[in-house]
PDB file of N, CA and C in Angstrom:
ATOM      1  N   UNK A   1      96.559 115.916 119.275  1.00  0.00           N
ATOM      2  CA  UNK A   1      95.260 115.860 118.603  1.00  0.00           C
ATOM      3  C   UNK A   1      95.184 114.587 117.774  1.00  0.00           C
ATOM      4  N   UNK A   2      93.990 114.063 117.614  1.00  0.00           N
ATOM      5  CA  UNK A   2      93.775 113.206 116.948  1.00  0.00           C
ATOM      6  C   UNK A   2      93.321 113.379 115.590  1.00  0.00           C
ATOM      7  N   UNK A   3      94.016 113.752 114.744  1.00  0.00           N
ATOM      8  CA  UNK A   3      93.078 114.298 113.550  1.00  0.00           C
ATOM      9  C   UNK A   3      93.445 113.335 112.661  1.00  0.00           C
ATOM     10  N   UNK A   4      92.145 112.636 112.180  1.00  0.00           N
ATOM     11  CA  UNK A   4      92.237 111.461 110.966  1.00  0.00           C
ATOM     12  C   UNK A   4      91.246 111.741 109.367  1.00  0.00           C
ATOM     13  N   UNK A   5      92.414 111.684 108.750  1.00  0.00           N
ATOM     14  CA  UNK A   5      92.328 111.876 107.025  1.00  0.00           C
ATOM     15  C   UNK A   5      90.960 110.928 107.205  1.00  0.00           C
ATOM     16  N   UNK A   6      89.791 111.350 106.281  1.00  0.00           N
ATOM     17  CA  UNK A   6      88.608 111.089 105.929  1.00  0.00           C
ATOM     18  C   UNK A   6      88.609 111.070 104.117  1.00  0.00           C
ATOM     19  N   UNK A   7      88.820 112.159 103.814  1.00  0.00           N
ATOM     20  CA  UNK A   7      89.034 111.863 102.209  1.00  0.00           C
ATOM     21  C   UNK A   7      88.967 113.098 101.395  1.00  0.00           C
ATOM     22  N   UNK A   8      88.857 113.244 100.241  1.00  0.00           N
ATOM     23  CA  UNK A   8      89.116 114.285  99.392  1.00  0.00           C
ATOM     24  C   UNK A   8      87.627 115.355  99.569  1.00  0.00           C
ATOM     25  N   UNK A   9      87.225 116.639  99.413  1.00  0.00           N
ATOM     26  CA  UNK A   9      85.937 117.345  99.678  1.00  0.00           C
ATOM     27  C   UNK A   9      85.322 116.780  98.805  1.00  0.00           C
ATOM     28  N   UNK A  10      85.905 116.737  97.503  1.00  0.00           N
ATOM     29  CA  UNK A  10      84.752 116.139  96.213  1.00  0.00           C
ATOM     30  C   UNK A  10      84.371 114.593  96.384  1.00  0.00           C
ATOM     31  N   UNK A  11      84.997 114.349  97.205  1.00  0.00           N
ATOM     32  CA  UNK A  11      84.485 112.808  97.340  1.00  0.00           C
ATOM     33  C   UNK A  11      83.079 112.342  98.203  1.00  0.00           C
ATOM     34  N   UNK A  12      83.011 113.828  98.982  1.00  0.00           N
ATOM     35  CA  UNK A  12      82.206 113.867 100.240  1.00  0.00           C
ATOM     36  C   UNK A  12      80.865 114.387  99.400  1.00  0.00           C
ATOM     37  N   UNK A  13      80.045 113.568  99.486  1.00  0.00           N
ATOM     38  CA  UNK A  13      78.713 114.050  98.761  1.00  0.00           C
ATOM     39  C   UNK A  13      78.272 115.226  99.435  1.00  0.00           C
ATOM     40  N   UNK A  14      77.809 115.928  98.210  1.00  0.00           N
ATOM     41  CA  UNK A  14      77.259 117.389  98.559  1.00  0.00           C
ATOM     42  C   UNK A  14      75.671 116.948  99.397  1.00  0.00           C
ATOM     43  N   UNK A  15      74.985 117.696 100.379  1.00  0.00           N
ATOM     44  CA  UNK A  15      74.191 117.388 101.015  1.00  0.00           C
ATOM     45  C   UNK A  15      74.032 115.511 101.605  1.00  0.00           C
ATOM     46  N   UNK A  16      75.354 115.609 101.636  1.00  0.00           N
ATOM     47  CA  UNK A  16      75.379 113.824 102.314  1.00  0.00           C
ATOM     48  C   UNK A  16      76.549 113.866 103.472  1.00  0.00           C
ATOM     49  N   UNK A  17      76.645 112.615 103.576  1.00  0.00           N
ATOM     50  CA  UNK A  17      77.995 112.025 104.811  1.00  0.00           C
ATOM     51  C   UNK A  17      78.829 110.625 104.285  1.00  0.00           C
ATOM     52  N   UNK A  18      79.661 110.461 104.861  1.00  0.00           N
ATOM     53  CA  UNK A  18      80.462 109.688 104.795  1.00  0.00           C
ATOM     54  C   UNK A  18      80.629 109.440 106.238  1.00  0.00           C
ATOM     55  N   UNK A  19      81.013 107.601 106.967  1.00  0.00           N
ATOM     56  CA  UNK A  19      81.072 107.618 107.999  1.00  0.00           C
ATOM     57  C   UNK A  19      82.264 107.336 108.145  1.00  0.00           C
ATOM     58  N   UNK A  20      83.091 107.021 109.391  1.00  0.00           N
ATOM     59  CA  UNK A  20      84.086 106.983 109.924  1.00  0.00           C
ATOM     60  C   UNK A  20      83.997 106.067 111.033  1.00  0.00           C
ATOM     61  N   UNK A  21      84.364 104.922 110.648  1.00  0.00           N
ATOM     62  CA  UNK A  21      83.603 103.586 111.555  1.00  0.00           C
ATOM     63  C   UNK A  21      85.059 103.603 112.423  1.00  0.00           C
ATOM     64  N   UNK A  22      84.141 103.363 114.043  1.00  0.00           N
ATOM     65  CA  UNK A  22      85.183 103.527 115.111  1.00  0.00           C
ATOM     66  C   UNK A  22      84.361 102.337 115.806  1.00  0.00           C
ATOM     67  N   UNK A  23      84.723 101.814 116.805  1.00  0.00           N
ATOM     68  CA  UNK A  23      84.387 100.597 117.532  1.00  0.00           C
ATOM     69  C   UNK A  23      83.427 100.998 118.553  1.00  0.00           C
ATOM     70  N   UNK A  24      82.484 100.434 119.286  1.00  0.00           N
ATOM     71  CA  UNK A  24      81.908 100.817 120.497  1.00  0.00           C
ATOM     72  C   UNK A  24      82.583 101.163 121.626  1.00  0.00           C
ATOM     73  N   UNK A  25      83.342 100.387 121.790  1.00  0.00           N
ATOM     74  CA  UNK A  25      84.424 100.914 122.917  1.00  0.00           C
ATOM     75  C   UNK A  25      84.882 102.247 122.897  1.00  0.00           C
ATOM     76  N   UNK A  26      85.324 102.460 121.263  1.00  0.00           N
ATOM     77  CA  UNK A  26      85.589 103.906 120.953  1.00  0.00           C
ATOM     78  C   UNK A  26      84.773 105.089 121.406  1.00  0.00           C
ATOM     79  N   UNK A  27      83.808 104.896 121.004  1.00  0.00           N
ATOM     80  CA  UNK A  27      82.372 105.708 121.406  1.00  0.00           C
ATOM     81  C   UNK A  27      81.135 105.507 119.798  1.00  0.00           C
ATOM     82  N   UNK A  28      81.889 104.559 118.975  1.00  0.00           N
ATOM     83  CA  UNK A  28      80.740 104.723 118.008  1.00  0.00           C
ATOM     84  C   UNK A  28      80.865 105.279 116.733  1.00  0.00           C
ATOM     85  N   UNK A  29      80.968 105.353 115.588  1.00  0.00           N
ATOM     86  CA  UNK A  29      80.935 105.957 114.361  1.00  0.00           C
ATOM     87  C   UNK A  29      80.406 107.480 114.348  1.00  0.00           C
ATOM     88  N   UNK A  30      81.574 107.834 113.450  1.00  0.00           N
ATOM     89  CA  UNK A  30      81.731 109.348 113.461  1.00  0.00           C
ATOM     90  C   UNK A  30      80.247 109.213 111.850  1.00  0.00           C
ATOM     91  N   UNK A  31      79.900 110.643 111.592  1.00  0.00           N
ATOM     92  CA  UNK A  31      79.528 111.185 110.285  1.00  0.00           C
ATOM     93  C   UNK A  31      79.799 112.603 110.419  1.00  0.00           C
ATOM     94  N   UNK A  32      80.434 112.307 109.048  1.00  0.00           N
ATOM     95  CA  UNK A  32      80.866 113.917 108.085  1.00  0.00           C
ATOM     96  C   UNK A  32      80.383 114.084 107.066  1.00  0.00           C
ATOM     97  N   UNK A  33      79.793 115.609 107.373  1.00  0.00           N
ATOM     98  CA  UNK A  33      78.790 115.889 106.668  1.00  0.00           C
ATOM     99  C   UNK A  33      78.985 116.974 105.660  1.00  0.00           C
ATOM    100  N   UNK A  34      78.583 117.321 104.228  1.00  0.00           N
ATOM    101  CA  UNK A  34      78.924 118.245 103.656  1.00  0.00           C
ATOM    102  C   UNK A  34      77.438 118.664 103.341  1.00  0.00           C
ATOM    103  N   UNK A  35      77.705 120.145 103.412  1.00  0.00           N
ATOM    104  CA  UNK A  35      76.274 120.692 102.965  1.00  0.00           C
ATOM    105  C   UNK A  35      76.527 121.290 101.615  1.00  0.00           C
ATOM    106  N   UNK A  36      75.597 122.185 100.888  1.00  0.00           N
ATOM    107  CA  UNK A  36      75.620 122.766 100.035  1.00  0.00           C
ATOM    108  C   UNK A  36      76.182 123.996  99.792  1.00  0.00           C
ATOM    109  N   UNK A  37      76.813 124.388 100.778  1.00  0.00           N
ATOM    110  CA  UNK A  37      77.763 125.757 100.650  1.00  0.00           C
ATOM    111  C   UNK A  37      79.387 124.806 101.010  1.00  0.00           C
ATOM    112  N   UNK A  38      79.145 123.497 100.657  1.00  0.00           N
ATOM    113  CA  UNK A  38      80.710 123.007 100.778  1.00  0.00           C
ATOM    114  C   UNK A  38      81.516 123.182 102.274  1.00  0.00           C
ATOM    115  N   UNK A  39      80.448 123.643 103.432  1.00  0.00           N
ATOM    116  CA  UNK A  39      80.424 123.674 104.749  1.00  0.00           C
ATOM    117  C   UNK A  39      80.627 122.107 105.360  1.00  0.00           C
ATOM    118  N   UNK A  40      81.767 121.253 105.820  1.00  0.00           N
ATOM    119  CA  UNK A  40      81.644 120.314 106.613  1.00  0.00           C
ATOM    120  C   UNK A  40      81.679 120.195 108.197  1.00  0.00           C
ATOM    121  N   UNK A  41      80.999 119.104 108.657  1.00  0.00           N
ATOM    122  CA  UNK A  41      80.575 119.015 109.874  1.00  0.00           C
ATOM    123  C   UNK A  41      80.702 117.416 110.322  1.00  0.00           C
ATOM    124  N   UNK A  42      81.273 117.422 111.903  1.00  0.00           N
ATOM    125  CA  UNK A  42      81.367 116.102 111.768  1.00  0.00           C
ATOM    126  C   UNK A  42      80.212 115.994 113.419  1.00  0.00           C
ATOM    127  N   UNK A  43      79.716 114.667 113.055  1.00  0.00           N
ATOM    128  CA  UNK A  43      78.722 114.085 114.513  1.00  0.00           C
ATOM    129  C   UNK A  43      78.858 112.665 114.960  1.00  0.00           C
ATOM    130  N   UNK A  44      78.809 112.290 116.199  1.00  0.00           N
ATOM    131  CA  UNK A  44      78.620 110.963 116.392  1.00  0.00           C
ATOM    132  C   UNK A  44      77.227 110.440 115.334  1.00  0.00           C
ATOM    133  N   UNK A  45      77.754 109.586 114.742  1.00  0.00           N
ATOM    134  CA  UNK A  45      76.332 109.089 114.054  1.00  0.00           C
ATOM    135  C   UNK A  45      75.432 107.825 114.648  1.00  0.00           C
ATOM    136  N   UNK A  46      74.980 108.789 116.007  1.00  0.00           N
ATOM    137  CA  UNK A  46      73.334 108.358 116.517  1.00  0.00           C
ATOM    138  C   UNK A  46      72.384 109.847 117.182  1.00  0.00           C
ATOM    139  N   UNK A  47      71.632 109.796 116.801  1.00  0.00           N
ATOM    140  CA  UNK A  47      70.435 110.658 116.651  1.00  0.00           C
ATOM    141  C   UNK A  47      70.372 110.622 118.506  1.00  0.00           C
ATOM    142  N   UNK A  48      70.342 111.582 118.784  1.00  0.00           N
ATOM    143  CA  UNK A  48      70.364 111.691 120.594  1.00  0.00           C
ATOM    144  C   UNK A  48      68.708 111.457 120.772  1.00  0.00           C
ATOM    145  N   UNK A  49      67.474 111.029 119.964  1.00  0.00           N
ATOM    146  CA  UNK A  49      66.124 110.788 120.251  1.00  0.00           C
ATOM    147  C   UNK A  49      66.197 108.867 120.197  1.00  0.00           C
ATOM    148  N   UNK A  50      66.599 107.958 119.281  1.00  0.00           N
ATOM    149  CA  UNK A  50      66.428 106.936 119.239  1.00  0.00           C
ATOM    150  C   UNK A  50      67.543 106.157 119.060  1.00  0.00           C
ATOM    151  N   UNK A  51      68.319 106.619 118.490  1.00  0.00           N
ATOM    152  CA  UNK A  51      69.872 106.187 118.234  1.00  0.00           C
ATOM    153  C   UNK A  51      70.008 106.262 116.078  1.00  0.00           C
ATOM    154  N   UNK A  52      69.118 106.601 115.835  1.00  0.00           N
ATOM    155  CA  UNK A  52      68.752 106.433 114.225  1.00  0.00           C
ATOM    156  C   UNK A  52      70.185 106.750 113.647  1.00  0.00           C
ATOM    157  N   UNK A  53      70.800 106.250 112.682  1.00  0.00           N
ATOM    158  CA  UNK A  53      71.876 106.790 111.906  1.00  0.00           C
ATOM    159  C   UNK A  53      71.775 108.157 111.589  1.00  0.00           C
ATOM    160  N   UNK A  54      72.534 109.258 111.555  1.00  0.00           N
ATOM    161  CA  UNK A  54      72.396 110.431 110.888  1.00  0.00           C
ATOM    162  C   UNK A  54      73.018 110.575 109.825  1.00  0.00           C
ATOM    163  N   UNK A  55      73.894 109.551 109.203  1.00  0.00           N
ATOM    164  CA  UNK A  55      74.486 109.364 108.739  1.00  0.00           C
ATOM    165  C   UNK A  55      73.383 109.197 106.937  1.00  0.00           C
ATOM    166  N   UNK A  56      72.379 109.012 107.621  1.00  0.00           N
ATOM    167  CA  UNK A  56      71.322 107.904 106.414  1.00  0.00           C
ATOM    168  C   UNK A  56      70.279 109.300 106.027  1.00  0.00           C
ATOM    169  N   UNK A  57      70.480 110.627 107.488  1.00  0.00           N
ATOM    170  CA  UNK A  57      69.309 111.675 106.937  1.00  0.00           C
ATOM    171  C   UNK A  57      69.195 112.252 106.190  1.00  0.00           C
ATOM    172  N   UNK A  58      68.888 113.398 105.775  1.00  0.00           N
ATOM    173  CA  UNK A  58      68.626 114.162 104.991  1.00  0.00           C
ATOM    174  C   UNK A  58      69.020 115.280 105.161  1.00  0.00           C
ATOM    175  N   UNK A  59      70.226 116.293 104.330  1.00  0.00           N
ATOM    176  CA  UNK A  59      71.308 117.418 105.195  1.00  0.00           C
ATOM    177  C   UNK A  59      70.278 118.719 104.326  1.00  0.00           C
ATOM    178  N   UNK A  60      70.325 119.426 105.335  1.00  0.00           N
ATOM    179  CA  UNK A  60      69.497 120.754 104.648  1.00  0.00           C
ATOM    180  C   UNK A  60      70.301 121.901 105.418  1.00  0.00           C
ATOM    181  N   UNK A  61      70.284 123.018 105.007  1.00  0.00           N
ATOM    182  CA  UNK A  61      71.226 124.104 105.343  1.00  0.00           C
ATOM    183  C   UNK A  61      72.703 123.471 106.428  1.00  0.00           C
ATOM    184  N   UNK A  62      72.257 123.734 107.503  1.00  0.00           N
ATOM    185  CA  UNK A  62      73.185 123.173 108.436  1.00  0.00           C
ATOM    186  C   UNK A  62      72.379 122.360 109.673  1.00  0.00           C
ATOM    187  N   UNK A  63      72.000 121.655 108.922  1.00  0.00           N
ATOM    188  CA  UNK A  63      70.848 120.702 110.066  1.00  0.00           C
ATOM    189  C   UNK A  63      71.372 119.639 108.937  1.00  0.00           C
ATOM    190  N   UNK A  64      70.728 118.693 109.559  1.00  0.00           N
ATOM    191  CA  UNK A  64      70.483 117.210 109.091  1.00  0.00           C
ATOM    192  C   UNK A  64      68.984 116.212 109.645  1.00  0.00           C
ATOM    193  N   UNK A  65      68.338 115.874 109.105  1.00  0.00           N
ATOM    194  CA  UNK A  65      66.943 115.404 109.244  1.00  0.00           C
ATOM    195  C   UNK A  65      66.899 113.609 109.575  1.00  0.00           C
ATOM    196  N   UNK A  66      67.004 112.952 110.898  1.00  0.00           N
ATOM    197  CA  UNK A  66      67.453 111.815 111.461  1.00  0.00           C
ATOM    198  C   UNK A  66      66.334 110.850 110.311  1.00  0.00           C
ATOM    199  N   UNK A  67      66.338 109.703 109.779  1.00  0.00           N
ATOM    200  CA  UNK A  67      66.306 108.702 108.882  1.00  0.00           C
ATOM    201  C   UNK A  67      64.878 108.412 109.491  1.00  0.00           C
ATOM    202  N   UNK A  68      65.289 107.905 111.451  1.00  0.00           N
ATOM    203  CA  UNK A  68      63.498 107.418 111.579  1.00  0.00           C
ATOM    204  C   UNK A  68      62.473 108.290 112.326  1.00  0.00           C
ATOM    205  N   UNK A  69      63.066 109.059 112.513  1.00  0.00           N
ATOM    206  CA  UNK A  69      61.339 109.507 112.742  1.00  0.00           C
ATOM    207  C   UNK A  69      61.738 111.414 112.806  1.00  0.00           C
ATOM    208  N   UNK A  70      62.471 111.861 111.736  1.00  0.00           N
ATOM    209  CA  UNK A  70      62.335 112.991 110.973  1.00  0.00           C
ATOM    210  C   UNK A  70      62.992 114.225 112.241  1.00  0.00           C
ATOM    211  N   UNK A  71      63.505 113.970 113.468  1.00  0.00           N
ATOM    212  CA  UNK A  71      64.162 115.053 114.337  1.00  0.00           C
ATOM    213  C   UNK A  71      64.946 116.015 113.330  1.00  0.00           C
ATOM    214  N   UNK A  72      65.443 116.874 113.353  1.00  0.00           N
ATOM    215  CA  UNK A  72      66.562 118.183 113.031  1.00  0.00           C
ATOM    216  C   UNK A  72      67.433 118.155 114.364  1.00  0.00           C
ATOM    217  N   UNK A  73      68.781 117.909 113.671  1.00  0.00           N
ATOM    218  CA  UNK A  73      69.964 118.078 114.383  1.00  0.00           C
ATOM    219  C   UNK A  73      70.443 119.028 113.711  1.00  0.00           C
ATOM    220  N   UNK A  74      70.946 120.201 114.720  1.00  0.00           N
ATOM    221  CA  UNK A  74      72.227 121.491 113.892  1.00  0.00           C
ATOM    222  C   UNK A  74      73.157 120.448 113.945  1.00  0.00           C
ATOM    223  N   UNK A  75      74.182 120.634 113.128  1.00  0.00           N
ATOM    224  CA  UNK A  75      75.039 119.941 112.079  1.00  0.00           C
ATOM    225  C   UNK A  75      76.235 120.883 112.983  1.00  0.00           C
ATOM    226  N   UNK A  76      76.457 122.244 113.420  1.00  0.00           N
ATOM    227  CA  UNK A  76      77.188 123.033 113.973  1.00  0.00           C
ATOM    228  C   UNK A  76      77.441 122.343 115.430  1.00  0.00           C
ATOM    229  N   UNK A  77      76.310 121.986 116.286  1.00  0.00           N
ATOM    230  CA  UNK A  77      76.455 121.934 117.447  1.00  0.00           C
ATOM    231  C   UNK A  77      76.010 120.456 117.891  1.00  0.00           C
ATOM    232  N   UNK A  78      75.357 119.931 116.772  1.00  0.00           N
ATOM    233  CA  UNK A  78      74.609 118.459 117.374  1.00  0.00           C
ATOM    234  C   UNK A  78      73.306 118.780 118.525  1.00  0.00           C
ATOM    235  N   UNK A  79      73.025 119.606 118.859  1.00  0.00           N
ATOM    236  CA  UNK A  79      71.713 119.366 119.344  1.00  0.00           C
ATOM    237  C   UNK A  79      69.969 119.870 118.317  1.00  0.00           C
ATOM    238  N   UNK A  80      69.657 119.073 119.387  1.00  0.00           N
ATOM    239  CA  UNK A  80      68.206 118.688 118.650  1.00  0.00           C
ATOM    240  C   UNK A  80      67.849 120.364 118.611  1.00  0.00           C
ATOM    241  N   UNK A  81      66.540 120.510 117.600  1.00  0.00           N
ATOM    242  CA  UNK A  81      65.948 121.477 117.069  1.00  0.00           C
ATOM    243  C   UNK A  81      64.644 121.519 117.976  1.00  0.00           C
ATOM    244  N   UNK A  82      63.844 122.320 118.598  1.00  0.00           N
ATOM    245  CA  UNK A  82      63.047 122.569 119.296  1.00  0.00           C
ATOM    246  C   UNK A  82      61.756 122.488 118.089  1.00  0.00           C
ATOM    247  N   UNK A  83      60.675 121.583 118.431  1.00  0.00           N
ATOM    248  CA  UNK A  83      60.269 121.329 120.217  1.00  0.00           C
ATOM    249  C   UNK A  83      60.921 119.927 120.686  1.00  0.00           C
ATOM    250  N   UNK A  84      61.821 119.343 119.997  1.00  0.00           N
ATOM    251  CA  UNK A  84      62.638 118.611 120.521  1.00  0.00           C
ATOM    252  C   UNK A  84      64.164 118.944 121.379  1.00  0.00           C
ATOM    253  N   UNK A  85      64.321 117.705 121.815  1.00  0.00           N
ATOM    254  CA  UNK A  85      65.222 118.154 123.281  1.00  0.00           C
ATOM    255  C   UNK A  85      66.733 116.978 123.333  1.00  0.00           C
ATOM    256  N   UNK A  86      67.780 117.314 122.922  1.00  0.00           N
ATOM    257  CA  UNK A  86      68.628 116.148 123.099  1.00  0.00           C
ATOM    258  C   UNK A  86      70.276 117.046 122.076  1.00  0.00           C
ATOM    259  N   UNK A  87      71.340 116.054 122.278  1.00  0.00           N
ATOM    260  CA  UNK A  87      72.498 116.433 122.080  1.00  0.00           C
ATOM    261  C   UNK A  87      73.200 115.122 121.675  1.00  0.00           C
ATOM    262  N   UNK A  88      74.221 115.020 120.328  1.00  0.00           N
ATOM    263  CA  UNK A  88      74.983 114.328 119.910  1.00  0.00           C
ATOM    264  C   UNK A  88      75.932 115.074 120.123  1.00  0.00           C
ATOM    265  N   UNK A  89      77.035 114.193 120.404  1.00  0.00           N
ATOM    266  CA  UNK A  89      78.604 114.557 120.053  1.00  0.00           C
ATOM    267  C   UNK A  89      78.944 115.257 118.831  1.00  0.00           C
ATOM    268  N   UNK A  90      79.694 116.444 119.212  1.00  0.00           N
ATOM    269  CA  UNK A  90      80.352 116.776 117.995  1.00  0.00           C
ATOM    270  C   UNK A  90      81.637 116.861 118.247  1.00  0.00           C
ATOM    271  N   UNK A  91      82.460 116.469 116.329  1.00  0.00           N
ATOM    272  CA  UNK A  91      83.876 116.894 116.360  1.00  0.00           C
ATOM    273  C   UNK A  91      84.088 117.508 115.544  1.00  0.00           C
ATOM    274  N   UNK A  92      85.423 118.300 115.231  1.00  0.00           N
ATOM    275  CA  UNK A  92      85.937 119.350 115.040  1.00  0.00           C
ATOM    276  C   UNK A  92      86.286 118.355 113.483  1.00  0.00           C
ATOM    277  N   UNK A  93      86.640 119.865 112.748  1.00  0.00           N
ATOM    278  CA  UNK A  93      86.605 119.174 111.255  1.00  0.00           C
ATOM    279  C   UNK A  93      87.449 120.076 110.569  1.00  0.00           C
ATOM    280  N   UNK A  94      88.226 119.818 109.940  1.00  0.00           N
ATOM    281  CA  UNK A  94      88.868 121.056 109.207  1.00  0.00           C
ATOM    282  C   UNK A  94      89.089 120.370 107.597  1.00  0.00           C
ATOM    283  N   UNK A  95      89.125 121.450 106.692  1.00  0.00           N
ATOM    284  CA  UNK A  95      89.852 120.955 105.172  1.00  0.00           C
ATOM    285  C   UNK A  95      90.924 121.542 105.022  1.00  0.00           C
ATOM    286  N   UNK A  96      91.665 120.636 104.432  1.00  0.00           N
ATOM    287  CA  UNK A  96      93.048 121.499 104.087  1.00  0.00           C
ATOM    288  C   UNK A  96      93.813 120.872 102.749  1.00  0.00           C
ATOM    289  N   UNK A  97      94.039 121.677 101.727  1.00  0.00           N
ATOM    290  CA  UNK A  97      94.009 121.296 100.715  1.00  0.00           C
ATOM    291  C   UNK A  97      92.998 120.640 100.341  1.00  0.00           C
ATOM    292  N   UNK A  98      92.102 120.901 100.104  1.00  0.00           N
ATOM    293  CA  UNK A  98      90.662 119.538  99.574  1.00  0.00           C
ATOM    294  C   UNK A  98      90.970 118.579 100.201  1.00  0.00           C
ATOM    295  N   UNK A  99      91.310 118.502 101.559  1.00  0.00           N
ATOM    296  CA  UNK A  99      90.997 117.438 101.944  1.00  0.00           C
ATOM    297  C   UNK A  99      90.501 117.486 103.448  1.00  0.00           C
ATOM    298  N   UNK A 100      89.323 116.383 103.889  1.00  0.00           N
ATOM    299  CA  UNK A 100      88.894 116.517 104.956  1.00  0.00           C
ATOM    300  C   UNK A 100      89.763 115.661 105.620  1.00  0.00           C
ATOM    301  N   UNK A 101      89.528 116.587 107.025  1.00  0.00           N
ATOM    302  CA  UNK A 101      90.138 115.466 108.761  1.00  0.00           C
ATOM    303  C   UNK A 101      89.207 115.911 109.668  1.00  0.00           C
ATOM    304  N   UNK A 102      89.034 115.015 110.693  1.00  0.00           N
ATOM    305  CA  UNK A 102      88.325 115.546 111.431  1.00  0.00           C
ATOM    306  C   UNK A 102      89.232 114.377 112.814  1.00  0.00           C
ATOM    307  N   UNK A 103      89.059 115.319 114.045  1.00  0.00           N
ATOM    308  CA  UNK A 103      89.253 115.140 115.326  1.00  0.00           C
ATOM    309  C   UNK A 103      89.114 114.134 115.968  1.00  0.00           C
ATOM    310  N   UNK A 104      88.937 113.383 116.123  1.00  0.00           N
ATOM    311  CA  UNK A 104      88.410 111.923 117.213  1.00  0.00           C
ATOM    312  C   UNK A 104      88.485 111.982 118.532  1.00  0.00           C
ATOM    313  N   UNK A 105      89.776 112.906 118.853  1.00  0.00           N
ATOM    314  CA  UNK A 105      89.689 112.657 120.626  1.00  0.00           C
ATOM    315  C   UNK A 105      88.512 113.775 121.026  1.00  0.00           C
TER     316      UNK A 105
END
């Protein structure tokens, strides 16, 4: 497994992200996301409608609200919220001791 240290939970803004810059080749920058029940989630950070950062949206329950032109991504699964239609990558995320990792391969 690929699991790479991201950083402490309290460091991870509550209803925000932190990214995890990986190369294009890689597949692209991760975002980890913390919501307000201290629930983290990690996504490729591009919006499967335009490529928008998700990284930059707006996190509400377990969705996240894409920066340009307002889609809902579940934060659980990465796909779009109906009546929209589309899917980001997701990875696996765990805390342990207050601290986040999340998956890469």
């Amino acid at each position: 497994m690929g699991w790479r240290y991201v950083c402490k939970l309290d460091e991870l803004p509550v209803l925000g992200a932190r990214v995890v810059e990986r190369s294009t080749e890689a597949g692209g920058n991760v975002a980890v996301f913390r919501n307000d029940q201290d629930a983290v989630f990690a996504l490729l950070d591009r919006c499967p409608h335009k490529g928008g950062p998700l990284s930059q949206g707006i996190v509400f329950g377990e969705r996240v609200a894409c920066p340009l032109h307002n889609w809902s991504i579940e934060l659980k699964s990465g796909e779009a919220v109906a009546p929209d239609v589309g899917c980001t990558k997701r990875f696996p995320v765990r805390v342990d001791a207050g601290e986040v990792f999340v998956d890469l391969n």
